[in-house]
PDB file of N, CA and C in Angstrom:
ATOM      1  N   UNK A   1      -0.007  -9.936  -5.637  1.00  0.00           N
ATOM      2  CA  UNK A   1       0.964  -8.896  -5.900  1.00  0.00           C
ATOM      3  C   UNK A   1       1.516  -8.418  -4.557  1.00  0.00           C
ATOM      4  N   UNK A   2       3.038  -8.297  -4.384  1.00  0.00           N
ATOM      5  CA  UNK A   2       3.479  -7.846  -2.821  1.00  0.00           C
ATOM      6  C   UNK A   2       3.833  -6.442  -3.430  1.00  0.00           C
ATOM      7  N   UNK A   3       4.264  -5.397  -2.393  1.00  0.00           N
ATOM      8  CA  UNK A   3       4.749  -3.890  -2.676  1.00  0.00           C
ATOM      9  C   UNK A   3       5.775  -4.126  -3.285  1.00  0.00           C
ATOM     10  N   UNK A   4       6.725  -4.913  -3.583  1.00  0.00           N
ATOM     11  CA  UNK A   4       7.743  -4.377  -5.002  1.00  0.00           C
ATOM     12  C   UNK A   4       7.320  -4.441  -6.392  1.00  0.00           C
ATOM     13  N   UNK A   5       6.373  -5.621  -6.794  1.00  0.00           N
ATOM     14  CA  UNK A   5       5.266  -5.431  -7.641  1.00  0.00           C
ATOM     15  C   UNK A   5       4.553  -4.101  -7.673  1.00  0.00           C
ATOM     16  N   UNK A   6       4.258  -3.791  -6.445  1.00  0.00           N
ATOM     17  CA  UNK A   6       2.862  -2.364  -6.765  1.00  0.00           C
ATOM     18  C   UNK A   6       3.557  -1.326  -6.781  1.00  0.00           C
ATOM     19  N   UNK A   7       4.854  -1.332  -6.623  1.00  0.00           N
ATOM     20  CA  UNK A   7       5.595  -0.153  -6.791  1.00  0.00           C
ATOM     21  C   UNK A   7       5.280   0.809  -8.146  1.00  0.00           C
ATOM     22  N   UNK A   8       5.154  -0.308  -9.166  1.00  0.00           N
ATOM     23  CA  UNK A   8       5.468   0.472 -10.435  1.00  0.00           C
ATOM     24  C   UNK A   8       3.799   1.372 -10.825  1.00  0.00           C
ATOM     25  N   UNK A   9       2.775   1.301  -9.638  1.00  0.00           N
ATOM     26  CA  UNK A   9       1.254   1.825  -9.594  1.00  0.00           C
ATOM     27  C   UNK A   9       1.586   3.302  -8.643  1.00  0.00           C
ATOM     28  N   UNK A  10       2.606   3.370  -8.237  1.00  0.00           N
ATOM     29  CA  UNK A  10       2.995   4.605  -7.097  1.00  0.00           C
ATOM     30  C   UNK A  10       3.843   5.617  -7.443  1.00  0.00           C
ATOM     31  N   UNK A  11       4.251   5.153  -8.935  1.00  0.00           N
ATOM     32  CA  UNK A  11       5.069   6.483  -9.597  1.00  0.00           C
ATOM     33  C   UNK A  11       4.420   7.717 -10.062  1.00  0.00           C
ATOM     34  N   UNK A  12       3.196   7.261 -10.418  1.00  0.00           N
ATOM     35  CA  UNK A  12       2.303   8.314 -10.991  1.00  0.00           C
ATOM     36  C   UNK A  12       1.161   8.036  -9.902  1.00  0.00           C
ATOM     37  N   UNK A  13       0.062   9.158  -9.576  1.00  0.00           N
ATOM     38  CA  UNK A  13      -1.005   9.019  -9.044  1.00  0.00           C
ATOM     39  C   UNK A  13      -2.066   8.663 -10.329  1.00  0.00           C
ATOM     40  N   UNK A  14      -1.771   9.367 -11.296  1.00  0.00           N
ATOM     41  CA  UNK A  14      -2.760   8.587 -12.348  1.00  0.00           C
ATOM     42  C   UNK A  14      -2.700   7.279 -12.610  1.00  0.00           C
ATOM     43  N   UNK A  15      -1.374   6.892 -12.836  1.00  0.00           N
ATOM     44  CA  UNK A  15      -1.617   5.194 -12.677  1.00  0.00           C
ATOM     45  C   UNK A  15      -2.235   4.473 -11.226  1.00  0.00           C
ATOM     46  N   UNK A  16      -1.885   4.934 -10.089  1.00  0.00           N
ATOM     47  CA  UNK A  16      -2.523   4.569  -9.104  1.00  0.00           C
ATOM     48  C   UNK A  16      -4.466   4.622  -9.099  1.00  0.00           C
ATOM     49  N   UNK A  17      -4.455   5.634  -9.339  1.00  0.00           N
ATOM     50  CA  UNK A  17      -6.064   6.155  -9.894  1.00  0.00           C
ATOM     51  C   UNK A  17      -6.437   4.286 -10.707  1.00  0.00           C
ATOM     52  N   UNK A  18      -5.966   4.409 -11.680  1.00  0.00           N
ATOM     53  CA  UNK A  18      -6.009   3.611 -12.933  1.00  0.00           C
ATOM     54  C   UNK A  18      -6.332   2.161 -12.334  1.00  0.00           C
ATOM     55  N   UNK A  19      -4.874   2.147 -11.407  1.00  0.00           N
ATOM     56  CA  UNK A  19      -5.387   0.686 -10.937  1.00  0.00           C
ATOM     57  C   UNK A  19      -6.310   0.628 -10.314  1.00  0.00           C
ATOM     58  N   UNK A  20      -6.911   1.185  -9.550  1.00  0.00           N
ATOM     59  CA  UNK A  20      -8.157   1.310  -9.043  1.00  0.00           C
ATOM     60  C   UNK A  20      -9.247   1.272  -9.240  1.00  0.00           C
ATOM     61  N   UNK A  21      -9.505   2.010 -10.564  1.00  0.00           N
ATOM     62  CA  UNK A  21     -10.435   1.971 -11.337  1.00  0.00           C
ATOM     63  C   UNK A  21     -10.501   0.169 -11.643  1.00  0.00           C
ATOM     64  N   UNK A  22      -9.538  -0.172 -12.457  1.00  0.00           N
ATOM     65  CA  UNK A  22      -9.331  -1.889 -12.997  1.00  0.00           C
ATOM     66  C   UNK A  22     -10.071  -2.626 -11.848  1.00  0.00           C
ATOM     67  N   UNK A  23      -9.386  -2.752 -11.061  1.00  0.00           N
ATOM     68  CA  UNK A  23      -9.071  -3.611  -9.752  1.00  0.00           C
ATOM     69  C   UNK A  23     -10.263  -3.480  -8.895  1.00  0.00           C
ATOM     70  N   UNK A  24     -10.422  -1.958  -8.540  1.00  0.00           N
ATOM     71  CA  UNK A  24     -11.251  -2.144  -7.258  1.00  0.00           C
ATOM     72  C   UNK A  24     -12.241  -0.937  -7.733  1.00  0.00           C
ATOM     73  N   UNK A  25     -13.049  -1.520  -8.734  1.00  0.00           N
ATOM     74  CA  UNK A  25     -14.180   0.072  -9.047  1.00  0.00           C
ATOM     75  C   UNK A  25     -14.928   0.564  -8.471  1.00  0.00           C
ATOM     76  N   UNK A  26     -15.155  -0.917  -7.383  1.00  0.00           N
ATOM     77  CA  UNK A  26     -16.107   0.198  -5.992  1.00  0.00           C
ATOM     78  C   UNK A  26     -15.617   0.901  -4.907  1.00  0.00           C
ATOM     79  N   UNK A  27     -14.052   0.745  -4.472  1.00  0.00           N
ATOM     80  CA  UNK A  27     -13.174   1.750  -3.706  1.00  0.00           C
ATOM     81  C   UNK A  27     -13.285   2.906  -4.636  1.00  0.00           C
ATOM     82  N   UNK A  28     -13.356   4.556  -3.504  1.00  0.00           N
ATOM     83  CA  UNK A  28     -12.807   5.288  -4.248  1.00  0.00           C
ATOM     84  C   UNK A  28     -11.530   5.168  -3.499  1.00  0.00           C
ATOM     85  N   UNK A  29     -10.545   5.528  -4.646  1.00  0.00           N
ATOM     86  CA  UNK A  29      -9.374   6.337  -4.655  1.00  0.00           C
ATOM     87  C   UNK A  29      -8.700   6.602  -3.032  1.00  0.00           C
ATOM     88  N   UNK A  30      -9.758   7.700  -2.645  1.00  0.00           N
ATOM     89  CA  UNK A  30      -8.878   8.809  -1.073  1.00  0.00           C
ATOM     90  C   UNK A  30      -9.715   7.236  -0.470  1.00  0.00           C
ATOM     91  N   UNK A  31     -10.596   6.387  -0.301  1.00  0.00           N
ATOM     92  CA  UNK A  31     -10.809   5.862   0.863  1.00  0.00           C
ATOM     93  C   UNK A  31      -9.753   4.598   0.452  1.00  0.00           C
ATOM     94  N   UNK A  32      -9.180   4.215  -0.245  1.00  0.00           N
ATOM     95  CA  UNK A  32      -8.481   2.823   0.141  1.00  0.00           C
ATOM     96  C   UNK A  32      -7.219   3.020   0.948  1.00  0.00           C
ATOM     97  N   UNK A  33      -7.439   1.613   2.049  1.00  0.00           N
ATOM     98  CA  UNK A  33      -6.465   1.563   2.763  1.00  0.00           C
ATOM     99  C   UNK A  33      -5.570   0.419   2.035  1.00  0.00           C
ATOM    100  N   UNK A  34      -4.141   0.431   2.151  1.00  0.00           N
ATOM    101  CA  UNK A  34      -3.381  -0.270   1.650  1.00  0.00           C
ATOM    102  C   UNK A  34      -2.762  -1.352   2.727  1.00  0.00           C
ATOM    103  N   UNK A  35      -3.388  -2.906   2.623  1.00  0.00           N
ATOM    104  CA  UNK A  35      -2.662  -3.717   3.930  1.00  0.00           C
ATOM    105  C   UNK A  35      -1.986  -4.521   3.119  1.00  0.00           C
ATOM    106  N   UNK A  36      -1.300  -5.117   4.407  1.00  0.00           N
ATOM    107  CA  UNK A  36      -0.120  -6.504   3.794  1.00  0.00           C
ATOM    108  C   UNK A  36      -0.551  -7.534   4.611  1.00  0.00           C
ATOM    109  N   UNK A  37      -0.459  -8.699   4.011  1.00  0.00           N
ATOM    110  CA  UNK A  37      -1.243  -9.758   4.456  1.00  0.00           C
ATOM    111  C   UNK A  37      -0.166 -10.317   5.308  1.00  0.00           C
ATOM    112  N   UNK A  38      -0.360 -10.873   6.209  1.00  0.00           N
ATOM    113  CA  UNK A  38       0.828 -11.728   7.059  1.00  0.00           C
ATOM    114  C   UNK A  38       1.903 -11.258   7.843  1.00  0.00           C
ATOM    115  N   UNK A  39       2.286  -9.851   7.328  1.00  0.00           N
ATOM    116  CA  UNK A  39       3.453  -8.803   8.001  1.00  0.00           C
ATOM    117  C   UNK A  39       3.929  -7.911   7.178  1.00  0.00           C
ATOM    118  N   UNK A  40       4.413  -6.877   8.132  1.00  0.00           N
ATOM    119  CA  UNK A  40       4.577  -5.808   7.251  1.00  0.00           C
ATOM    120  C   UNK A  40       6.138  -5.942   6.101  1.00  0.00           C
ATOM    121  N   UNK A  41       6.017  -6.718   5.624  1.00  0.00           N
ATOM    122  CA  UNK A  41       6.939  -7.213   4.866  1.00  0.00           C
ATOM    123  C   UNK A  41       7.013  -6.913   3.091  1.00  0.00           C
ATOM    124  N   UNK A  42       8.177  -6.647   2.770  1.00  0.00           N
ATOM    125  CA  UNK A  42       7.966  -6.211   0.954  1.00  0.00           C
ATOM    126  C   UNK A  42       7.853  -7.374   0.137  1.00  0.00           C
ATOM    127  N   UNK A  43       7.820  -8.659   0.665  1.00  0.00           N
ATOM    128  CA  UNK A  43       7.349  -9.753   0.344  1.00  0.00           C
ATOM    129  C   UNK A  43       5.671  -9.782   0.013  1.00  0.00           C
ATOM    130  N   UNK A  44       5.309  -9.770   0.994  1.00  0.00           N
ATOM    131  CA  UNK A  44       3.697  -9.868   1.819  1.00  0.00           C
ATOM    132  C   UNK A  44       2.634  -9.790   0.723  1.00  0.00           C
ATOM    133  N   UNK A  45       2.047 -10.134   0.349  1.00  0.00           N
ATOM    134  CA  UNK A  45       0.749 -10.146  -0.310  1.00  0.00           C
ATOM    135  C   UNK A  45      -0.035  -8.822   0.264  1.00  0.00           C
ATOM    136  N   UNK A  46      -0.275  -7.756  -0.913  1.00  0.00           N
ATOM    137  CA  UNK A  46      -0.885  -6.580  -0.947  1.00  0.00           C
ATOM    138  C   UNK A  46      -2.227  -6.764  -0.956  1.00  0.00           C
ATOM    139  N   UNK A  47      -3.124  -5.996  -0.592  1.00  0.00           N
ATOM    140  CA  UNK A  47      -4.629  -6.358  -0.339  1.00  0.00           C
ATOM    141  C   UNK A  47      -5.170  -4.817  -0.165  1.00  0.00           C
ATOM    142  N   UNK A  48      -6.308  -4.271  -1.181  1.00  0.00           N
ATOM    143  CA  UNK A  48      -6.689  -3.438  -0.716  1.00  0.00           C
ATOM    144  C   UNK A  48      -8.036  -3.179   0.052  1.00  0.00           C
ATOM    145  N   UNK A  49      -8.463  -2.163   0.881  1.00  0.00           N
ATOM    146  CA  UNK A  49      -9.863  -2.455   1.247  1.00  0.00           C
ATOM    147  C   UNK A  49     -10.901  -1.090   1.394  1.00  0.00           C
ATOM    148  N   UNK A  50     -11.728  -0.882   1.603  1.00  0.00           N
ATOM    149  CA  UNK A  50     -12.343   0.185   1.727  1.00  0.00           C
ATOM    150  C   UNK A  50     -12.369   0.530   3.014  1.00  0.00           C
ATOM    151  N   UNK A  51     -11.484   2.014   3.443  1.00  0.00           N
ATOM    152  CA  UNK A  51     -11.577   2.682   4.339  1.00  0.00           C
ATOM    153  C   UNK A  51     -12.629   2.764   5.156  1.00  0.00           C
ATOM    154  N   UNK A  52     -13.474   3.273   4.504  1.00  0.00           N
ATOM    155  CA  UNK A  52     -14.701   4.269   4.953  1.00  0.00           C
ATOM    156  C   UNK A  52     -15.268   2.067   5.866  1.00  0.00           C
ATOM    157  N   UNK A  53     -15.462   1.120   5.210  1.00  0.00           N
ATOM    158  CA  UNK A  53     -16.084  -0.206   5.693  1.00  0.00           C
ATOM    159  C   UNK A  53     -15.210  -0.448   6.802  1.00  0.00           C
ATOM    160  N   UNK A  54     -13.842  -0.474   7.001  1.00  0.00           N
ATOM    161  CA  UNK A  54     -12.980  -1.491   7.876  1.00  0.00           C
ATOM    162  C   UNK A  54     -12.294  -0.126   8.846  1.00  0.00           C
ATOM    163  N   UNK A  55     -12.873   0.667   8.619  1.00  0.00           N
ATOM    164  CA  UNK A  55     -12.554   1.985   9.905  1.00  0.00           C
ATOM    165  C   UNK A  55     -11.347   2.525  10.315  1.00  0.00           C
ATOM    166  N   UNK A  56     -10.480   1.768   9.575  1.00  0.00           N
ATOM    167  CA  UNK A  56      -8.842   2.338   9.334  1.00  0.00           C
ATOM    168  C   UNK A  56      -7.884   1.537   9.926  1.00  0.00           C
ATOM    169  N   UNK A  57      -8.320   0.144  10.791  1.00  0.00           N
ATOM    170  CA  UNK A  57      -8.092  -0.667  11.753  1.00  0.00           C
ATOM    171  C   UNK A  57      -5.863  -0.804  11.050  1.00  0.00           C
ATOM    172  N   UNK A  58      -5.572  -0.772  12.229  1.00  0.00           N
ATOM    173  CA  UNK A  58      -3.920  -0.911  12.379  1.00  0.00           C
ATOM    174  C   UNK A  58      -3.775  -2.454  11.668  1.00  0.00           C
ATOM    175  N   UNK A  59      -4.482  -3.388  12.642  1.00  0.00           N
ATOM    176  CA  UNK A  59      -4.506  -4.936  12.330  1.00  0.00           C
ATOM    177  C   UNK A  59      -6.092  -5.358  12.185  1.00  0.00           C
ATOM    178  N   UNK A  60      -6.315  -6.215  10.854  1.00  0.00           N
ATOM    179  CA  UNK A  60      -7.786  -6.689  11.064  1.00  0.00           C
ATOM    180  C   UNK A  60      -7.035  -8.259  10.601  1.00  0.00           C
ATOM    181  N   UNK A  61      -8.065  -9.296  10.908  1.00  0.00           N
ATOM    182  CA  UNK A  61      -8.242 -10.199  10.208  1.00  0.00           C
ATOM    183  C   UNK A  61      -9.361 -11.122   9.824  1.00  0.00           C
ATOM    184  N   UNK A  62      -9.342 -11.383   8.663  1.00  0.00           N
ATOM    185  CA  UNK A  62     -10.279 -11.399   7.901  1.00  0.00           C
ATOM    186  C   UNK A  62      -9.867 -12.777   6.544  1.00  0.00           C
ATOM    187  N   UNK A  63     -11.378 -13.900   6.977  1.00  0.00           N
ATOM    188  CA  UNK A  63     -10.775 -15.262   6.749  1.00  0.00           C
ATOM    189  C   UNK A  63      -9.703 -15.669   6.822  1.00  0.00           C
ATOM    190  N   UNK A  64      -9.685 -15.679   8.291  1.00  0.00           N
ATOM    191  CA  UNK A  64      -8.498 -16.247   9.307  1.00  0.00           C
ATOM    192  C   UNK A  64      -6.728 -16.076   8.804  1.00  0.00           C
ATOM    193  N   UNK A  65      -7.043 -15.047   8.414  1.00  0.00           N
ATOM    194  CA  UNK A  65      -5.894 -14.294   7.953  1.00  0.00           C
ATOM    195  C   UNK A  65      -5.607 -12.918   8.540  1.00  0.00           C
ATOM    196  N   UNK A  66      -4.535 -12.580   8.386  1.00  0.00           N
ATOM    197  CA  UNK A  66      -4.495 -11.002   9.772  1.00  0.00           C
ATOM    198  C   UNK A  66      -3.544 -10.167   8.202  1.00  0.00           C
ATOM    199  N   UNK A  67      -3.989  -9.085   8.377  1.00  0.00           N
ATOM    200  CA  UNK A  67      -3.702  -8.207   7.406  1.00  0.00           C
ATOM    201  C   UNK A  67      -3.279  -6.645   8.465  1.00  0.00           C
ATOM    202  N   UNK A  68      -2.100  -6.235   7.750  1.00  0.00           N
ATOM    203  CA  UNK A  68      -1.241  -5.141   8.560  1.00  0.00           C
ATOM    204  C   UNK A  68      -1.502  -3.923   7.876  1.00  0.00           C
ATOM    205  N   UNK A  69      -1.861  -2.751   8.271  1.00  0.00           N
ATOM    206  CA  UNK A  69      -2.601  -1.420   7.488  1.00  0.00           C
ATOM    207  C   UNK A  69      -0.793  -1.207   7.155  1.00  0.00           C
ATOM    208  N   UNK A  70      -0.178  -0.381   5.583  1.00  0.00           N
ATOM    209  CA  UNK A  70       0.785  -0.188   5.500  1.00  0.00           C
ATOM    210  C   UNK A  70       0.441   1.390   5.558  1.00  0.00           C
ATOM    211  N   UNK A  71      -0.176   1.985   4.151  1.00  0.00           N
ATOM    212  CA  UNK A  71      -1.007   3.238   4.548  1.00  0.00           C
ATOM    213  C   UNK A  71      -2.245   3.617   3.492  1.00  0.00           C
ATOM    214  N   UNK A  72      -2.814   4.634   3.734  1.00  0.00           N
ATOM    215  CA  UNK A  72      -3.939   5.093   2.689  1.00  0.00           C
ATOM    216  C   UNK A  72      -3.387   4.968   1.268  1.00  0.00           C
ATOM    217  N   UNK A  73      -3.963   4.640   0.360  1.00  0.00           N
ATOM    218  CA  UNK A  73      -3.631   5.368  -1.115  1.00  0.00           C
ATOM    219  C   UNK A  73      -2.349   6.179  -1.247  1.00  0.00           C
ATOM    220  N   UNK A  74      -3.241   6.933  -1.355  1.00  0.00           N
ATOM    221  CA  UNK A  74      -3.077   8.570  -1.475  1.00  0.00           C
ATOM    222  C   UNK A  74      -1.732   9.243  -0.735  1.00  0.00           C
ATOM    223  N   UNK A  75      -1.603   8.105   0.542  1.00  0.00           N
ATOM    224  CA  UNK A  75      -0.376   8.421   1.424  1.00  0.00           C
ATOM    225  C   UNK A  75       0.812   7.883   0.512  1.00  0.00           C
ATOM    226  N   UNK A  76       0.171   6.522   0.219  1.00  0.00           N
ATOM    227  CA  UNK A  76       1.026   5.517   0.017  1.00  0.00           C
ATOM    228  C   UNK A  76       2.441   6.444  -1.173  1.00  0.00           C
ATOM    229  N   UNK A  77       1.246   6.757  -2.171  1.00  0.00           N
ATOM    230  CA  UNK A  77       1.687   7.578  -3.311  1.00  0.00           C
ATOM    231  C   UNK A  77       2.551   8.758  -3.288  1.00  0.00           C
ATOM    232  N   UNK A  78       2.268   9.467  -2.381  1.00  0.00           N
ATOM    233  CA  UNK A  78       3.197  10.421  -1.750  1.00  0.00           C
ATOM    234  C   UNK A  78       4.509  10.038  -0.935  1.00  0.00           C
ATOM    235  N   UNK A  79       4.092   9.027  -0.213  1.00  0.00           N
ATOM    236  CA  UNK A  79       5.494   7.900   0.586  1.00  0.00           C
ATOM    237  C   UNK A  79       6.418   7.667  -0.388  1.00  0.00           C
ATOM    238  N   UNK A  80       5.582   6.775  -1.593  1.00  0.00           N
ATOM    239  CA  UNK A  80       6.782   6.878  -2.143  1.00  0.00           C
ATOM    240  C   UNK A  80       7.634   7.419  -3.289  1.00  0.00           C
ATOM    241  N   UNK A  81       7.277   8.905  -3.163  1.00  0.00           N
ATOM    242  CA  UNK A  81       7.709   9.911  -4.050  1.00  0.00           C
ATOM    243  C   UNK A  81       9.125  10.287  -3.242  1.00  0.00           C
ATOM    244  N   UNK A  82       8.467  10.485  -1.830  1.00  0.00           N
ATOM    245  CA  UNK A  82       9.798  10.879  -0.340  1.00  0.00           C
ATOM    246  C   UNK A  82      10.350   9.526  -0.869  1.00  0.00           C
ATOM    247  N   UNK A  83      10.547   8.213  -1.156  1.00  0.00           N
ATOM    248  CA  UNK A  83      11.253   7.407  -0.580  1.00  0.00           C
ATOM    249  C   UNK A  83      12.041   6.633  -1.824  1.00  0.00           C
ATOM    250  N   UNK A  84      11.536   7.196  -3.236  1.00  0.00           N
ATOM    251  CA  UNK A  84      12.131   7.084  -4.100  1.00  0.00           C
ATOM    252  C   UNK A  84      13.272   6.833  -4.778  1.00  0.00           C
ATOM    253  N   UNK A  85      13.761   7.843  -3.867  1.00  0.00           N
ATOM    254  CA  UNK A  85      15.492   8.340  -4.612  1.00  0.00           C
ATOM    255  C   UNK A  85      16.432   8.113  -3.211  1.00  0.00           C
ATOM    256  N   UNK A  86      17.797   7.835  -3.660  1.00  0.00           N
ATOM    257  CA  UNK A  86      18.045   8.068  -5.049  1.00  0.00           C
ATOM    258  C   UNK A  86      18.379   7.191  -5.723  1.00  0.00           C
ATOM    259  N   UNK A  87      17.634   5.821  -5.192  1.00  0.00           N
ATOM    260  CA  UNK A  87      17.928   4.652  -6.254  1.00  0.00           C
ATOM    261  C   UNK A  87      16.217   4.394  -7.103  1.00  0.00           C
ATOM    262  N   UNK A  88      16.156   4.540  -7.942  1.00  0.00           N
ATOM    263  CA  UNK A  88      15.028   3.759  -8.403  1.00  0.00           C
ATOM    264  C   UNK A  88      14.863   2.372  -8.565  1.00  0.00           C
ATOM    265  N   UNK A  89      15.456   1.426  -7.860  1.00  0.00           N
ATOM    266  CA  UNK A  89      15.081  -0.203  -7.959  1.00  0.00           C
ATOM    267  C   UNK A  89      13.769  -0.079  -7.218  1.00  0.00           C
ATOM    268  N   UNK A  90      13.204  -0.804  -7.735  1.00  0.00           N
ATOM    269  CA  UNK A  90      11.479  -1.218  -6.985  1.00  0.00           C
ATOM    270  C   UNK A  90      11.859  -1.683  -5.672  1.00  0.00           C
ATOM    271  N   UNK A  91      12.624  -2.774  -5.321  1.00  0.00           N
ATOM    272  CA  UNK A  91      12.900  -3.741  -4.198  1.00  0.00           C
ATOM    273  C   UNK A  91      13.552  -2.851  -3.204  1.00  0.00           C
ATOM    274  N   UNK A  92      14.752  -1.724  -3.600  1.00  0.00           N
ATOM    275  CA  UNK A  92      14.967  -0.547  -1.933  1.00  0.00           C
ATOM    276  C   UNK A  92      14.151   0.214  -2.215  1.00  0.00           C
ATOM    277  N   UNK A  93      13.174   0.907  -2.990  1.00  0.00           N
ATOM    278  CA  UNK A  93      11.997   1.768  -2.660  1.00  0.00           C
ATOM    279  C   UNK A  93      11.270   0.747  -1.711  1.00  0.00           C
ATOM    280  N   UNK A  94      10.627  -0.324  -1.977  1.00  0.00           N
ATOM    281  CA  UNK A  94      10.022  -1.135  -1.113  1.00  0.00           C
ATOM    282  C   UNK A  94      10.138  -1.304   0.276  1.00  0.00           C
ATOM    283  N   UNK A  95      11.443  -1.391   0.257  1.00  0.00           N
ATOM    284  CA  UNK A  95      11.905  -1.914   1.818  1.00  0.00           C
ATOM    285  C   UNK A  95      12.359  -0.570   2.379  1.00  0.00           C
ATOM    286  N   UNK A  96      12.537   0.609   1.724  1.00  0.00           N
ATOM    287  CA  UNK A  96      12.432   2.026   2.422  1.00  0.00           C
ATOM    288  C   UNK A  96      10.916   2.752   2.491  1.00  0.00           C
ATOM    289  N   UNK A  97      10.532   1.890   2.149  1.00  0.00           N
ATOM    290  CA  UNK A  97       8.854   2.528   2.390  1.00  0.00           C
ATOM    291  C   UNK A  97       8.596   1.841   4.122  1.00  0.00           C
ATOM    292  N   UNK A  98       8.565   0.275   3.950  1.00  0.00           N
ATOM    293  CA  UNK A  98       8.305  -0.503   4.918  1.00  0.00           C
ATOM    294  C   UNK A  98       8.921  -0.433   6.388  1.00  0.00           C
ATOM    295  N   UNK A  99       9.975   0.321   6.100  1.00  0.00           N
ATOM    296  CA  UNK A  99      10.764   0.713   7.511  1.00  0.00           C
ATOM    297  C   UNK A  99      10.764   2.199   8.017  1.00  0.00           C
ATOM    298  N   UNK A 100      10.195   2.892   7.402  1.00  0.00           N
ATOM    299  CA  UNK A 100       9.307   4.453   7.055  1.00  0.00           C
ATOM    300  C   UNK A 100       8.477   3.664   8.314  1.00  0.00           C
ATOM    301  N   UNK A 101       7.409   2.850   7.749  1.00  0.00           N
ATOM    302  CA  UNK A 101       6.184   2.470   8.399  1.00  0.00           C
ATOM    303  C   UNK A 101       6.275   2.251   9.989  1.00  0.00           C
ATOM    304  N   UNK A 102       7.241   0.936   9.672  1.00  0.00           N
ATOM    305  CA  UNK A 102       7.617   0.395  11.251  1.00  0.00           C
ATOM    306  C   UNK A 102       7.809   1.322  12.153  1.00  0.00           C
ATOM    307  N   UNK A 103       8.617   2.536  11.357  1.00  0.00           N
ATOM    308  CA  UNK A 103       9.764   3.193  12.721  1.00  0.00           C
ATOM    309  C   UNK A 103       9.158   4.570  13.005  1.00  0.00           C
ATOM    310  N   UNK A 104       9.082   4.817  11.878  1.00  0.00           N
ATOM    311  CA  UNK A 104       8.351   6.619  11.487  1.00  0.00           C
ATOM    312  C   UNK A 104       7.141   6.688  11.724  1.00  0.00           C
ATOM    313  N   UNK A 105       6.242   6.371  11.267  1.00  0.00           N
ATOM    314  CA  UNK A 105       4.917   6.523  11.125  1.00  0.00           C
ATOM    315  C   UNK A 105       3.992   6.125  12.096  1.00  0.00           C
TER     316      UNK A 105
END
């Protein structure tokens, strides 16, 4: 799944919660960090990991793969409430999240 896919988990924090629960039942929630595999790209293969284990690292890689921190959860979810409007297509929320990251953050 890349971030225009996971977009539709960032409209609500309960659905975000939700996927979490599904997906990753031993992350909580406030500790997952949200990376992109390969670059910080709205393409990129999404990957989540446990905060509190991988220490918040900017860049890790892990089976020879390098994964790019985009942001926490919890941030993520709030990012893209700011980055929402005023188009709702998944694909410019995406790529206005990702250049948030690069430039802003």
């Amino acid at each position: 799944m890349n971030l225009i896919e996971f977009i539709k988990y960032l409209k609500d924090e309960k659905e975000a919660i939700q996927y979490m629960n599904e997906h990753y039942p031993d992350v909580d929630y406030y500790d997952a960090e949200v990376y992109l595999k390969g670059s910080l790209s709205v393409e990129s293969e999404l990957a989540i990991f446990d905060g509190e284990k991988i220490e918040g690292k900017i860049e890790m890689e892990v089976d020879n793969e390098k994964y790019y921190n985009l942001f926490t959860l919890d941030l993520l979810v709030e990012v893209h409430e700011d980055y929402s409007k005023p188009s709702g297509i998944n694909r410019e929320i995406a790529e206005r999240i990702i250049n948030y990251r690069i430039k802003d953050a």
